[in-house]
N, C-alpha and C. Protein backbone atom coordinates (compact mmCIF):
# COMPACT_ATOMS: atom_id res chain seq x y z
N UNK A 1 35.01 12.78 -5.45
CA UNK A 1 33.73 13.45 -5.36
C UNK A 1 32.78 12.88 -6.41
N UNK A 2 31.80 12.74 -6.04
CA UNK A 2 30.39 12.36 -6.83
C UNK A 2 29.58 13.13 -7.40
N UNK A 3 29.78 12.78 -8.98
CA UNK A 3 28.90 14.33 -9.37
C UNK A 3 27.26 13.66 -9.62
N UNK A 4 27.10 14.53 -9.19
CA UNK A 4 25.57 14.70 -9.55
C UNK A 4 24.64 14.71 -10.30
N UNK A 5 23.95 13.38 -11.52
CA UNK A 5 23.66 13.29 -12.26
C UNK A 5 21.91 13.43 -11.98
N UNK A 6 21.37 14.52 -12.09
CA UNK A 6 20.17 15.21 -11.90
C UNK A 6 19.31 14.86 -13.53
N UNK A 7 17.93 15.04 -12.89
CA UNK A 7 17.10 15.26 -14.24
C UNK A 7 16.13 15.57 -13.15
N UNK A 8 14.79 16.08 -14.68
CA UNK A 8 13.65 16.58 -14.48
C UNK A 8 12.00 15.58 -14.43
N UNK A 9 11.60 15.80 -13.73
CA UNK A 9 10.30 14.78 -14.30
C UNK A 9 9.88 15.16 -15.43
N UNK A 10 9.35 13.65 -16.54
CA UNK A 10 8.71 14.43 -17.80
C UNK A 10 7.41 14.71 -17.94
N UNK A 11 6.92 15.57 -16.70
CA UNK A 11 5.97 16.09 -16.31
C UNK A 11 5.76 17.96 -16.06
N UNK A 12 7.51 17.93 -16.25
CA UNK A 12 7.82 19.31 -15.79
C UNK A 12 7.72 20.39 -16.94
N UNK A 13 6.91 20.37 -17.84
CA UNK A 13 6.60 21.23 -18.72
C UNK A 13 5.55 21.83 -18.05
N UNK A 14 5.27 22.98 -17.13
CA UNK A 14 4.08 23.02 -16.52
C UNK A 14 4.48 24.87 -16.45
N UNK A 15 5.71 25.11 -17.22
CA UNK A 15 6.07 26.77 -16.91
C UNK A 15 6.84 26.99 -15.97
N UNK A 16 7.56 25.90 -15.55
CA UNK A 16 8.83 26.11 -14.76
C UNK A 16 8.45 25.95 -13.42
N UNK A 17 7.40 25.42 -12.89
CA UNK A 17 7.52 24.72 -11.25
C UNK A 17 7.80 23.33 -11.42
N UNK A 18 9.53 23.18 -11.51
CA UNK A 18 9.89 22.04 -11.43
C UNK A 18 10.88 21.65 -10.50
N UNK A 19 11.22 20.19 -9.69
CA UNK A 19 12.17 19.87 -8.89
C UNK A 19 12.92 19.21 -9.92
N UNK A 20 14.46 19.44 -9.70
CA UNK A 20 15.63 17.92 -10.19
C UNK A 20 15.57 17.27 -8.43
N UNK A 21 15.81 16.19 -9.17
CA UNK A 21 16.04 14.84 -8.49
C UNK A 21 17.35 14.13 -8.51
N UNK A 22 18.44 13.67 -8.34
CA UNK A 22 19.21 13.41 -8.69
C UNK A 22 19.38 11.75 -7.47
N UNK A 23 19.61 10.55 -8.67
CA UNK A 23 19.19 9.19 -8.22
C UNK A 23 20.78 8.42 -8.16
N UNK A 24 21.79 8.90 -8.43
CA UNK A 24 22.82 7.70 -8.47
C UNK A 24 23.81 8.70 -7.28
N UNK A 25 23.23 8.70 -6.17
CA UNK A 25 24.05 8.61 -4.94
C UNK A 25 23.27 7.66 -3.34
N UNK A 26 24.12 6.93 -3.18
CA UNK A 26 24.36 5.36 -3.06
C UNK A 26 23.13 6.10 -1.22
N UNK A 27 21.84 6.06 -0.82
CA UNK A 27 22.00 5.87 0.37
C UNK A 27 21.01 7.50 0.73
N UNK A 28 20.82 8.30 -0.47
CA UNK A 28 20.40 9.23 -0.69
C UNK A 28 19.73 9.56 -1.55
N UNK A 29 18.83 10.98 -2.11
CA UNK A 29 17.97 11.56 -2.68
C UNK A 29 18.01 12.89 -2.41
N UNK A 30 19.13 13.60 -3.07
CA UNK A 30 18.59 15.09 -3.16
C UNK A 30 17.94 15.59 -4.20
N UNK A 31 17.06 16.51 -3.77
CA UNK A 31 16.23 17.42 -4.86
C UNK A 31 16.18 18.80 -4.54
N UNK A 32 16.47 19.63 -5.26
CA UNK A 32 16.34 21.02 -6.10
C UNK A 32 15.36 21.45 -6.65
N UNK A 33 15.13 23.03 -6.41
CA UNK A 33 14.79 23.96 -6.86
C UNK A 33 15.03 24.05 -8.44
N UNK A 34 14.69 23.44 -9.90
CA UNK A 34 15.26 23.76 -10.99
C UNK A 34 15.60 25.27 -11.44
N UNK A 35 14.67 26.16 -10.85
CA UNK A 35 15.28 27.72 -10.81
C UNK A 35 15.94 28.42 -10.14
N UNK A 36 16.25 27.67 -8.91
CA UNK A 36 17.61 27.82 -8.45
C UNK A 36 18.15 26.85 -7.83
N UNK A 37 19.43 26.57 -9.10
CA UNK A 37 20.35 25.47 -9.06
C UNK A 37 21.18 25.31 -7.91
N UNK A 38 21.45 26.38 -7.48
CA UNK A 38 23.13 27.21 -6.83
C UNK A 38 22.34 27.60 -5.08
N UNK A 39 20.61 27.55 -5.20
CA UNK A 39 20.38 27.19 -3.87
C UNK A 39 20.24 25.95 -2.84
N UNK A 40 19.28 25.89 -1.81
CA UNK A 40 19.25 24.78 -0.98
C UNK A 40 18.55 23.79 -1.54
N UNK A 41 18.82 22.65 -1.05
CA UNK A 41 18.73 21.10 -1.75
C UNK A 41 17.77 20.09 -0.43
N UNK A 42 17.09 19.19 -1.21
CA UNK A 42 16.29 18.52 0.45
C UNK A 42 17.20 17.22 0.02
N UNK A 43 17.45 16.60 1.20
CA UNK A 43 18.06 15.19 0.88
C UNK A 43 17.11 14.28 1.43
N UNK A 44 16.75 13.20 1.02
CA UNK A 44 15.46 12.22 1.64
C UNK A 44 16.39 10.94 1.71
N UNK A 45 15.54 9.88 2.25
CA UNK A 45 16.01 8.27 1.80
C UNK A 45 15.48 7.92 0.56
N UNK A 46 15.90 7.05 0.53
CA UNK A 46 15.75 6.64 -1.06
C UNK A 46 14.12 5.99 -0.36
N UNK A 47 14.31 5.29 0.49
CA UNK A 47 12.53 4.77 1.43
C UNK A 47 11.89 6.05 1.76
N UNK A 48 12.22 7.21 1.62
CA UNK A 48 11.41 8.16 2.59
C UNK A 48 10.55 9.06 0.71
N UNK A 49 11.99 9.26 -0.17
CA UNK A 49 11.25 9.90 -1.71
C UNK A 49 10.58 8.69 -2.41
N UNK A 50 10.28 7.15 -1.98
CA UNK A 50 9.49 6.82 -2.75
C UNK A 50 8.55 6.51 -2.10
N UNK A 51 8.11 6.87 -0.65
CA UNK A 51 7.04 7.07 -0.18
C UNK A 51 6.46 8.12 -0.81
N UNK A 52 7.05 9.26 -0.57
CA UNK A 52 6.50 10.96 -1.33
C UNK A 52 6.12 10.54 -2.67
N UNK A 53 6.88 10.00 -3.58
CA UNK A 53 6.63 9.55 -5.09
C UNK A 53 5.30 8.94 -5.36
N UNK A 54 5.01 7.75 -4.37
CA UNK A 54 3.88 7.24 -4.07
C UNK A 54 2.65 7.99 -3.18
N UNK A 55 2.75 8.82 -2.90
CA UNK A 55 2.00 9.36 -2.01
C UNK A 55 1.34 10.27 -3.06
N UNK A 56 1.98 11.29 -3.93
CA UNK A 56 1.72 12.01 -5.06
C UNK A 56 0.91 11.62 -5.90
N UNK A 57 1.30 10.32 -6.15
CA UNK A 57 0.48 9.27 -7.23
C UNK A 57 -0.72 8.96 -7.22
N UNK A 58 -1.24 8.94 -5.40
CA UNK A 58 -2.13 8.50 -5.17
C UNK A 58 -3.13 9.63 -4.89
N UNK A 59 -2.57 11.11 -5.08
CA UNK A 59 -3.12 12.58 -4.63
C UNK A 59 -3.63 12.24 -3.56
N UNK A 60 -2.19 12.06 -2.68
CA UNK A 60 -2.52 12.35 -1.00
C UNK A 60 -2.51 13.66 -0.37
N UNK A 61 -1.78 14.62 -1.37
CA UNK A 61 -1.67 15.98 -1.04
C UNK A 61 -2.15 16.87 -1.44
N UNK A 62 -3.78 16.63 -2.65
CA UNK A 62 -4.72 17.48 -2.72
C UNK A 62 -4.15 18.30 -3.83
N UNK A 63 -3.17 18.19 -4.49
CA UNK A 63 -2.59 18.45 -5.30
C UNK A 63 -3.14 17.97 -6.83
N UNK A 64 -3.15 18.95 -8.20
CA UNK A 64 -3.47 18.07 -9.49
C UNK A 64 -2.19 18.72 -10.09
């Protein structure tokens, strides 16, 4: 089994709306809820979260 070596963006000082990310599984990208660990998880492609990554960057989602 593959454990899950997760972190936070160092962006996530914002009062706790934060995702983990977790990057060393081979083919995948799951991310979490950081306030709830023990709930549901999104899994992406590693091509599909650095579209989103990039997409963020560029405030495609109206988002600051």
């Amino acid at each position: 089994m593959i454990s899950l070596e997760r972190f936070k963006s160092s962006y996530s000082g914002n009062g706790g709306q934060c995702v983990e990310v977790a990057a060393n599984i081979p083919g995948a990208v799951p991310v979490r809820d950081s306030k709830d660990p023990e709930g549901p998880a999104l899994t992406f492609t590693p091509e599909g979260f650095a579209a989103f990554v990039a997409g963020v960057k560029d405030s495609e989602f109206g988002v600051a």
